[in-house]
PDB file of N, CA and C in Angstrom:
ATOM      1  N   UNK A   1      44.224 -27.039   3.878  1.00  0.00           N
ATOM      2  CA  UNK A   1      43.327 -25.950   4.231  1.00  0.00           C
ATOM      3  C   UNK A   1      43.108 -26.012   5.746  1.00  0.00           C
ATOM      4  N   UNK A   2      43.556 -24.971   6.843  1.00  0.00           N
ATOM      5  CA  UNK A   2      42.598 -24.742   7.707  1.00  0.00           C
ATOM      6  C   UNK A   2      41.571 -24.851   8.136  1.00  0.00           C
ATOM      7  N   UNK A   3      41.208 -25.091   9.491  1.00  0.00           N
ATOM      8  CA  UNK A   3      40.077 -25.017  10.012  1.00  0.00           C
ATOM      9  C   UNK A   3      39.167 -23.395   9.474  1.00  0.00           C
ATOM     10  N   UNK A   4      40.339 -22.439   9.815  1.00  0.00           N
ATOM     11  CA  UNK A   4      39.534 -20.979   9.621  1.00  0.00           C
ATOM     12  C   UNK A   4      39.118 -20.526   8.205  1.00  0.00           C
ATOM     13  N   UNK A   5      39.852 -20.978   7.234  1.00  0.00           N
ATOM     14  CA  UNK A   5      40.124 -20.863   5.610  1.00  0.00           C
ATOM     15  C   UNK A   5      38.663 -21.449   5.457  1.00  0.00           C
ATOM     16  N   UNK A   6      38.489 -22.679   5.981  1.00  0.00           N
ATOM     17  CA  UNK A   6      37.024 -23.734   5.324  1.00  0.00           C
ATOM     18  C   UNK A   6      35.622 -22.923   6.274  1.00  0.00           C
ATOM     19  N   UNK A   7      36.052 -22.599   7.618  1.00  0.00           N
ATOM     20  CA  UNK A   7      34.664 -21.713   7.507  1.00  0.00           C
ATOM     21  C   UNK A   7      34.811 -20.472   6.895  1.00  0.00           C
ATOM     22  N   UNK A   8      35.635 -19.757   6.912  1.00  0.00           N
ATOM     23  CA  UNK A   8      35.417 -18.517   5.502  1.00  0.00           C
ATOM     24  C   UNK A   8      34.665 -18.948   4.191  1.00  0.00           C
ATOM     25  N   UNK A   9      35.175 -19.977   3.780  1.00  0.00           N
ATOM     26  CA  UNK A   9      34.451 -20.503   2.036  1.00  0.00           C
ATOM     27  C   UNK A   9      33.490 -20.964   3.054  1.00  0.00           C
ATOM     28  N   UNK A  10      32.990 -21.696   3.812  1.00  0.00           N
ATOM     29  CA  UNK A  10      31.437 -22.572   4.135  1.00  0.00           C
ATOM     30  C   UNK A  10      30.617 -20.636   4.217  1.00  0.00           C
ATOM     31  N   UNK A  11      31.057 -19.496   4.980  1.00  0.00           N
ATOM     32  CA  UNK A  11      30.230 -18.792   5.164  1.00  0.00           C
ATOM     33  C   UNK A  11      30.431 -17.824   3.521  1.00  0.00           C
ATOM     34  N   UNK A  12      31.452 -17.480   2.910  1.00  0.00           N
ATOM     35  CA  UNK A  12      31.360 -17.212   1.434  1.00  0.00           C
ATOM     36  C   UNK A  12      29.965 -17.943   1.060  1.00  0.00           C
ATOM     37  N   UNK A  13      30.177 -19.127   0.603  1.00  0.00           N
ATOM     38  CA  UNK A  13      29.193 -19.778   0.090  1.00  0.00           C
ATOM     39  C   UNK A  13      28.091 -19.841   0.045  1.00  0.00           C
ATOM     40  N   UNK A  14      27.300 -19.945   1.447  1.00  0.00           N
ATOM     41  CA  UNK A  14      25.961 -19.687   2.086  1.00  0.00           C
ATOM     42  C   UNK A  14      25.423 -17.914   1.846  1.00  0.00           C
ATOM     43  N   UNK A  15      26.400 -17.214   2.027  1.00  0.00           N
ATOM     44  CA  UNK A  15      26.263 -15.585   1.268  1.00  0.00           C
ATOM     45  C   UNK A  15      25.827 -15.803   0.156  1.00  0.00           C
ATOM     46  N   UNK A  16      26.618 -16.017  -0.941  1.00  0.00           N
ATOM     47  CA  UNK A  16      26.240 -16.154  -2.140  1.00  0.00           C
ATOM     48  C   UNK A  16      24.809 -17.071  -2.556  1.00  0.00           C
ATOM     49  N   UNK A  17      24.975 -18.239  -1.988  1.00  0.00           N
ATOM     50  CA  UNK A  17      23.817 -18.948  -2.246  1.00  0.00           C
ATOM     51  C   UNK A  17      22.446 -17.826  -2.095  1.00  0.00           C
ATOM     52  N   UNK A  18      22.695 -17.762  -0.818  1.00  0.00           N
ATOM     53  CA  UNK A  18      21.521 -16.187  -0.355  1.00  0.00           C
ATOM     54  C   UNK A  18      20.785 -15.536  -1.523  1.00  0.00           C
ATOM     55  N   UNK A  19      21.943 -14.618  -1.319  1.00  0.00           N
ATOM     56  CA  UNK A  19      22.061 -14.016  -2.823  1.00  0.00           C
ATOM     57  C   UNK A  19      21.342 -14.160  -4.189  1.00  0.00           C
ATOM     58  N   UNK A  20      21.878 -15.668  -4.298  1.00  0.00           N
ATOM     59  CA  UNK A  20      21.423 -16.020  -5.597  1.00  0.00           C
ATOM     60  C   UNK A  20      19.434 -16.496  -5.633  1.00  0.00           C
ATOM     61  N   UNK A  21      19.170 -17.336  -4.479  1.00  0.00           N
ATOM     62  CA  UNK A  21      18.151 -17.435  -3.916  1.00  0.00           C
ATOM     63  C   UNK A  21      17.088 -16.559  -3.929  1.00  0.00           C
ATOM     64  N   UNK A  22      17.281 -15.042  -3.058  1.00  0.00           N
ATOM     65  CA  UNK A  22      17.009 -14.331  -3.097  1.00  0.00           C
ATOM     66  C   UNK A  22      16.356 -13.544  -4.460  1.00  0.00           C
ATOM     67  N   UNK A  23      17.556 -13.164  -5.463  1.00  0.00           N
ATOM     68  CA  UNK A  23      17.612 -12.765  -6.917  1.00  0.00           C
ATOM     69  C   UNK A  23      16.376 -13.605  -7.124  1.00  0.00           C
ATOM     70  N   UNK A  24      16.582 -14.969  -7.531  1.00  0.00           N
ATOM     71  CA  UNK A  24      15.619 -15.526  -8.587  1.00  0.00           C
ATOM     72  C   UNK A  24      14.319 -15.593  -7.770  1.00  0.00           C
ATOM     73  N   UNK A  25      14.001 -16.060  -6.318  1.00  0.00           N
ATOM     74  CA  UNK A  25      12.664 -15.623  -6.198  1.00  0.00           C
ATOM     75  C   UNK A  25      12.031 -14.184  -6.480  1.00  0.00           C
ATOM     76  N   UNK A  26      12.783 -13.250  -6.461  1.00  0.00           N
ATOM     77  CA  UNK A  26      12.440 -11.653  -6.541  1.00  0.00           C
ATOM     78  C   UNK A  26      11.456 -12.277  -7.707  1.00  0.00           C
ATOM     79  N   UNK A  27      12.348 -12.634  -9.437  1.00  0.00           N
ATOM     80  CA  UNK A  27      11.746 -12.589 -10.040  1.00  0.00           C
ATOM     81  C   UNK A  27      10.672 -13.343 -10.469  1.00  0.00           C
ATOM     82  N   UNK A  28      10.552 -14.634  -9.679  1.00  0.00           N
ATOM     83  CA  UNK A  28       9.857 -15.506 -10.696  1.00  0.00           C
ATOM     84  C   UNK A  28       8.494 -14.914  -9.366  1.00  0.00           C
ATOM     85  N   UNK A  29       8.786 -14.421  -8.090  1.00  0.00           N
ATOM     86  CA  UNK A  29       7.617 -13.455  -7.647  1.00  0.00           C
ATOM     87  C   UNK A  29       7.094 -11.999  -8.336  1.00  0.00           C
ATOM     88  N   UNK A  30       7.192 -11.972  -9.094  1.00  0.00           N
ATOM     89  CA  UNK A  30       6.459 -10.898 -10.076  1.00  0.00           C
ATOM     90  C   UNK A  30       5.287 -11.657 -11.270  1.00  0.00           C
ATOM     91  N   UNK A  31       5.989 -12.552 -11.648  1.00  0.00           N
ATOM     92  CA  UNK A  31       5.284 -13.226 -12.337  1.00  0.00           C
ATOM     93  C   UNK A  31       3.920 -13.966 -11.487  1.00  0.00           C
ATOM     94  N   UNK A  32       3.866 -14.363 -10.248  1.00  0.00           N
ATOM     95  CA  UNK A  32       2.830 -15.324  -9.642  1.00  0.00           C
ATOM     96  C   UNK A  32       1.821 -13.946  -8.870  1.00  0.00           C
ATOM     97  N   UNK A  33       1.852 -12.487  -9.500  1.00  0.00           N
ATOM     98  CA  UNK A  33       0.762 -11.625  -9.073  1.00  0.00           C
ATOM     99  C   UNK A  33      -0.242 -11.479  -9.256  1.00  0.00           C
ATOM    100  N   UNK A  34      -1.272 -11.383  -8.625  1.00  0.00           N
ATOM    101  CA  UNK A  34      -2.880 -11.098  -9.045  1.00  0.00           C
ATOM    102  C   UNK A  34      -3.447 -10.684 -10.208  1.00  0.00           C
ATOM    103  N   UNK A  35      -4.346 -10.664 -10.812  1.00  0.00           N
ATOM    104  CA  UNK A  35      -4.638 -10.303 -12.011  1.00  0.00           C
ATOM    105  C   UNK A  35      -4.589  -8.386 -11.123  1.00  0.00           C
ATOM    106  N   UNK A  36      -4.889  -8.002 -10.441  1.00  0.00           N
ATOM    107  CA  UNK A  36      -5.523  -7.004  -9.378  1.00  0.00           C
ATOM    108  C   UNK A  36      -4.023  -6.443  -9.284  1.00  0.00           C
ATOM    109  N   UNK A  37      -2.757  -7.008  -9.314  1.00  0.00           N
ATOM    110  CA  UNK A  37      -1.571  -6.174  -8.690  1.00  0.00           C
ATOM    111  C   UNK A  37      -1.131  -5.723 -10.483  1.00  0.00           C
ATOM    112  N   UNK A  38      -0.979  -7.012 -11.208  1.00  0.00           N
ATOM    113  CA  UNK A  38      -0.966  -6.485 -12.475  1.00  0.00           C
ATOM    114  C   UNK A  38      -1.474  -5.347 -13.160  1.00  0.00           C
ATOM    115  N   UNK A  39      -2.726  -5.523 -12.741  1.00  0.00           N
ATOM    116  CA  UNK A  39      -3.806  -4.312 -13.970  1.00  0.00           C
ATOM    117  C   UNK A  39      -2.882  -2.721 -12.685  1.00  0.00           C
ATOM    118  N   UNK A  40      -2.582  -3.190 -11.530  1.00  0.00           N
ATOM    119  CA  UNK A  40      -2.299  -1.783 -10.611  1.00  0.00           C
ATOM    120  C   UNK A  40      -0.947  -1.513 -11.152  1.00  0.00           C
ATOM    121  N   UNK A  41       0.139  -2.156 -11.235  1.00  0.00           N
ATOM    122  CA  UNK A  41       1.367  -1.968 -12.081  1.00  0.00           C
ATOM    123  C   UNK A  41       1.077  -1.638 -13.281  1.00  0.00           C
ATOM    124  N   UNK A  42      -0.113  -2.022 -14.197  1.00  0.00           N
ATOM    125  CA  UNK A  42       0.159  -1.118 -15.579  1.00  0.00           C
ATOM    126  C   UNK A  42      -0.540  -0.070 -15.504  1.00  0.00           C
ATOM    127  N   UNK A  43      -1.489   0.592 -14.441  1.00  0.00           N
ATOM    128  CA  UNK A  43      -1.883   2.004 -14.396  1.00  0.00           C
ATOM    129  C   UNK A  43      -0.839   2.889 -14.017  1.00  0.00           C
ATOM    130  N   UNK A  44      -0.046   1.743 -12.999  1.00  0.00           N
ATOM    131  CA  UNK A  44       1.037   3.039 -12.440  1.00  0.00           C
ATOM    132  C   UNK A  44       2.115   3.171 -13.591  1.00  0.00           C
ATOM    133  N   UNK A  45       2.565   2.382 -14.019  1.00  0.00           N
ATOM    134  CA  UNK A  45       3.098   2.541 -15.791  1.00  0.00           C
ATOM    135  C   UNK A  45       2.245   3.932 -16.383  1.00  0.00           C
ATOM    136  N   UNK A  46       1.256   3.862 -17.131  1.00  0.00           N
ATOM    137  CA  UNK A  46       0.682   4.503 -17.355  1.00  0.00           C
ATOM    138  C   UNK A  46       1.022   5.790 -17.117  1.00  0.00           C
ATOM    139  N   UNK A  47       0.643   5.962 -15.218  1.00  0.00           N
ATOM    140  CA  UNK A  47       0.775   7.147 -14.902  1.00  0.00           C
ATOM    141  C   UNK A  47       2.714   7.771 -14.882  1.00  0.00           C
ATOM    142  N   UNK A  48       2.918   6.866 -14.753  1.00  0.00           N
ATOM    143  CA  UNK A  48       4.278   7.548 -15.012  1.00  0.00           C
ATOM    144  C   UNK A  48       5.056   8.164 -16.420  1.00  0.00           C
ATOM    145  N   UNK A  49       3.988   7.338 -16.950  1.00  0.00           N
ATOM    146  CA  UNK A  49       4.639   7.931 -18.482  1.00  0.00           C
ATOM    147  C   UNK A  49       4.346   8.771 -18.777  1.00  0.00           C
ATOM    148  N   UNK A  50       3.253   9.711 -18.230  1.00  0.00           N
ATOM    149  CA  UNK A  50       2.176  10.682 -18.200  1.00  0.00           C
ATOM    150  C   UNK A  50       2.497  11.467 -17.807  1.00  0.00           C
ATOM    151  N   UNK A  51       3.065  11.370 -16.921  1.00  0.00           N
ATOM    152  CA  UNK A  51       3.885  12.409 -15.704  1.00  0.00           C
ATOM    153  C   UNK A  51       5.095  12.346 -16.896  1.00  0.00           C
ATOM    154  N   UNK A  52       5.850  11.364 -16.711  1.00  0.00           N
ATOM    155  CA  UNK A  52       7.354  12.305 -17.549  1.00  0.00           C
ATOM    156  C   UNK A  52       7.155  12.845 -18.652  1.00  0.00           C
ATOM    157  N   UNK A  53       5.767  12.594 -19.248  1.00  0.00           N
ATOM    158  CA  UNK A  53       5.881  13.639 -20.654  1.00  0.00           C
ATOM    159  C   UNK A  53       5.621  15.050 -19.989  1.00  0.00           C
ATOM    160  N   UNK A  54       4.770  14.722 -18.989  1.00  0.00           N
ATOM    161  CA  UNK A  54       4.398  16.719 -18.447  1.00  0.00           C
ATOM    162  C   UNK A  54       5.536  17.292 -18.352  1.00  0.00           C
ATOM    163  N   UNK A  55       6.654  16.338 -17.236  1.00  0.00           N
ATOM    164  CA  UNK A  55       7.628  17.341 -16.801  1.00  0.00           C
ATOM    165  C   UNK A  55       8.292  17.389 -18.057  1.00  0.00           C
ATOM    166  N   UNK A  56       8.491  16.958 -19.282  1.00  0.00           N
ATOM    167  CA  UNK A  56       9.277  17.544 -20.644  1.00  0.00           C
ATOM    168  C   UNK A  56       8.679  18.703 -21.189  1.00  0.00           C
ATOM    169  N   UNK A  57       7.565  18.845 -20.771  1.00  0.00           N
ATOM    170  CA  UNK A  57       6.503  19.828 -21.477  1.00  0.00           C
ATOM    171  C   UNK A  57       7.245  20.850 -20.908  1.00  0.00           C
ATOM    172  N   UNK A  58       7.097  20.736 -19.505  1.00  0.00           N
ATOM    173  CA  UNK A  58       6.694  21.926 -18.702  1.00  0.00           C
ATOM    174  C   UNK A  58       8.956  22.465 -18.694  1.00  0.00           C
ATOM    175  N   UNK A  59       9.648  21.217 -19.021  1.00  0.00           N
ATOM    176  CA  UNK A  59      10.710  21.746 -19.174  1.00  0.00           C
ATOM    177  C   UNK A  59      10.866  23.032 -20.474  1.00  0.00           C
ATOM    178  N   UNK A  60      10.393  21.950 -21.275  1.00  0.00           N
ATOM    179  CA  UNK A  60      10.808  22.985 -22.730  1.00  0.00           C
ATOM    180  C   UNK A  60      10.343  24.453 -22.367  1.00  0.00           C
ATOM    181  N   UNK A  61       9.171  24.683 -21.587  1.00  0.00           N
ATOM    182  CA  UNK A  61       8.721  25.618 -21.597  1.00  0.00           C
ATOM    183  C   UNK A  61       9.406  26.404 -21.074  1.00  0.00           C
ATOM    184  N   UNK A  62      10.304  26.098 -19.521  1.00  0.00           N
ATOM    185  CA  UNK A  62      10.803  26.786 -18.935  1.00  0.00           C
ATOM    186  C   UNK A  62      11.938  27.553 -19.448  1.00  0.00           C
ATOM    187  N   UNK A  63      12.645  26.090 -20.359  1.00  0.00           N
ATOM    188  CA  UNK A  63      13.901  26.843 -20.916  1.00  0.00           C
ATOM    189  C   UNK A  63      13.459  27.346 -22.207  1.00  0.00           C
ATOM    190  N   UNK A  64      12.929  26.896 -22.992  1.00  0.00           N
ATOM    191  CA  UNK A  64      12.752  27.753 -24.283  1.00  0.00           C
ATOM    192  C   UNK A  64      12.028  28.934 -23.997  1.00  0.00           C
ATOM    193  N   UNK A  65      10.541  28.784 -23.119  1.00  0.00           N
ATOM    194  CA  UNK A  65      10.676  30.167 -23.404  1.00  0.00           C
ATOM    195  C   UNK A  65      10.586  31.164 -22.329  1.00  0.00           C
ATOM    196  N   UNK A  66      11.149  30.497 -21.269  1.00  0.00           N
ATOM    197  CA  UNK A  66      11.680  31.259 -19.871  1.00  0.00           C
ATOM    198  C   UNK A  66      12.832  32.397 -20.668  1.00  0.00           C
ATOM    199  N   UNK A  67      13.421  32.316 -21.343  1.00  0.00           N
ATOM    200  CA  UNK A  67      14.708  33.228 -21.710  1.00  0.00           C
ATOM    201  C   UNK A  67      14.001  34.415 -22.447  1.00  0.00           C
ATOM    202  N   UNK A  68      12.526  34.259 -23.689  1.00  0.00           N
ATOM    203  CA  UNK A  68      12.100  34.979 -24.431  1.00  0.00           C
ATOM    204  C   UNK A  68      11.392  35.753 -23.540  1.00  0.00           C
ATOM    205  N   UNK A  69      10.249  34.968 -22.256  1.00  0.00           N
ATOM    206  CA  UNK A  69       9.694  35.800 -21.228  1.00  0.00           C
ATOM    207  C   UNK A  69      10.355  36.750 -20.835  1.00  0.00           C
ATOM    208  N   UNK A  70      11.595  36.141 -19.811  1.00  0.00           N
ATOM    209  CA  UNK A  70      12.348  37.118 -19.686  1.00  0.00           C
ATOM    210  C   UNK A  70      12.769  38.624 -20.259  1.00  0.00           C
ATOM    211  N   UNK A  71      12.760  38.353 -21.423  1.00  0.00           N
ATOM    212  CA  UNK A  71      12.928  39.516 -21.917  1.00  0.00           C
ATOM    213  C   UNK A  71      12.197  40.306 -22.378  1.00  0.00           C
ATOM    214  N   UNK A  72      11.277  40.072 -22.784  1.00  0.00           N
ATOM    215  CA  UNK A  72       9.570  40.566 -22.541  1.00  0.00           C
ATOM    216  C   UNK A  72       9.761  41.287 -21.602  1.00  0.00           C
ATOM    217  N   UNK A  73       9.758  40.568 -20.566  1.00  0.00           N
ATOM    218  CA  UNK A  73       9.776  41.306 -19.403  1.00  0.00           C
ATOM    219  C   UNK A  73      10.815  42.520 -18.578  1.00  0.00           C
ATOM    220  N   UNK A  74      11.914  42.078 -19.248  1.00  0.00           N
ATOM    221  CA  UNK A  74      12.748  43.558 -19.317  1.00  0.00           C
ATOM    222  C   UNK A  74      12.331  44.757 -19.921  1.00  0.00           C
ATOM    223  N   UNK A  75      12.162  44.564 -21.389  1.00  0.00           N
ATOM    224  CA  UNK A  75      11.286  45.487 -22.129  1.00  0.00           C
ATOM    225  C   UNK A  75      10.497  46.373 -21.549  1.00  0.00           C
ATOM    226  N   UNK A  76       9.670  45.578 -21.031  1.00  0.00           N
ATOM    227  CA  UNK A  76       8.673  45.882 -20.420  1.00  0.00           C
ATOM    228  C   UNK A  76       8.795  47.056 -19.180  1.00  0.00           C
ATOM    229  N   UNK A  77      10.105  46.394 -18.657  1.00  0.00           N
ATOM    230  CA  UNK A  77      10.378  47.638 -17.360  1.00  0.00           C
ATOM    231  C   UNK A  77      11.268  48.600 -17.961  1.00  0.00           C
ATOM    232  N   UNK A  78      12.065  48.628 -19.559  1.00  0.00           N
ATOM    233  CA  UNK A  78      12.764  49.679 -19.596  1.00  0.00           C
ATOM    234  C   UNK A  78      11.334  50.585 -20.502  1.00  0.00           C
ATOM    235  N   UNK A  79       9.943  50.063 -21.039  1.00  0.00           N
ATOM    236  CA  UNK A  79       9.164  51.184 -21.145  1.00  0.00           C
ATOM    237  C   UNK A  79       9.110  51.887 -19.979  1.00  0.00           C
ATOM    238  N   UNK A  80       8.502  51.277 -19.007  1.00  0.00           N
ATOM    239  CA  UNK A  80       7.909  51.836 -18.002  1.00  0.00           C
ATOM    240  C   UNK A  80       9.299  52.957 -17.653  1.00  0.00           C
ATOM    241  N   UNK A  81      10.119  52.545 -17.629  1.00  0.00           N
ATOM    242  CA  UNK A  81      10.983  53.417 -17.418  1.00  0.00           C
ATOM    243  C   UNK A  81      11.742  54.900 -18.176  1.00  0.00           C
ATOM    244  N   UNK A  82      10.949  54.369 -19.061  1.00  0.00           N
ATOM    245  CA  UNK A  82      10.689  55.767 -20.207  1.00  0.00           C
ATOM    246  C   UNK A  82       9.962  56.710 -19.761  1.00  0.00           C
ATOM    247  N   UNK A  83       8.865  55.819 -19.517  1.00  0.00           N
ATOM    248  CA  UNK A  83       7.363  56.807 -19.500  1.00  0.00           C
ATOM    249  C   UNK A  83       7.316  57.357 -18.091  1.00  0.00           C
ATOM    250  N   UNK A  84       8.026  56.940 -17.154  1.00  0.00           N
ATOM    251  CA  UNK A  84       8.649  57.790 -15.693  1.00  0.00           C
ATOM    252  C   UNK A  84       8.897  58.841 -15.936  1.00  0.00           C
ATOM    253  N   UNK A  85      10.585  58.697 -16.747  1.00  0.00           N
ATOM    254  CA  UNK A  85      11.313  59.422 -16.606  1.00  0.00           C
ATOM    255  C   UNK A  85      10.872  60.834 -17.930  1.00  0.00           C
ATOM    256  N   UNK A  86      10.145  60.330 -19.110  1.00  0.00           N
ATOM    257  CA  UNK A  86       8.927  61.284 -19.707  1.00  0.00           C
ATOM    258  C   UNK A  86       7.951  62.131 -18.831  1.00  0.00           C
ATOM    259  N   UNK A  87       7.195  61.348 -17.601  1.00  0.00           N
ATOM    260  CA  UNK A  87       6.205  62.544 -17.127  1.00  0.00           C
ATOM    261  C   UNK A  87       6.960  63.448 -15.776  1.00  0.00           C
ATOM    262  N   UNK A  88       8.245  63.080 -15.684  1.00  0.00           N
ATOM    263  CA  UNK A  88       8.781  63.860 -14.497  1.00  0.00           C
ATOM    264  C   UNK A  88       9.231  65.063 -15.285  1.00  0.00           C
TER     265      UNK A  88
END
């Protein structure tokens, strides 16, 4: 092996180590949080679940009955368009 080959693997290595370092404090730092960051992570839980049921709500609504509105609302302008073309 090379001089250049063995610092490639010495700096490979120290990357990865990083890496790996990095990873497992992430997690075992979630676990060592305040009672105070906890109870704030499960409101924001909470609120998010809250929120994605609205936006399903507010989807269905759009598509189910955005298409029936719609046409309501055509209706609606081919009366009017009767009753124009009736008083002229």
């Amino acid at each position: 092996m090379n001089p250049f080959e063995m610092v490639a693997f010495i700096v490979a290595a120290v990357m990865i180590g990083s890496v790996l370092r990095a990873r497992y404090q992430s997690k075992s730092g979630i676990g060592e949080a305040s009672p105070e960051e906890r109870a704030e992570v499960l409101r924001l839980r909470d609120d998010v679940k809250f929120l994605k049921q609205r936006v399903q709500v507010l989807e269905q609504i759009v598509t189910d009955r955005g298409a029936e509105t719609a046409s309501q609302i055509e209706a609606l302008r081919e009366g009017n368009r009767i009753t124009e073309r009736d008083r002229a």
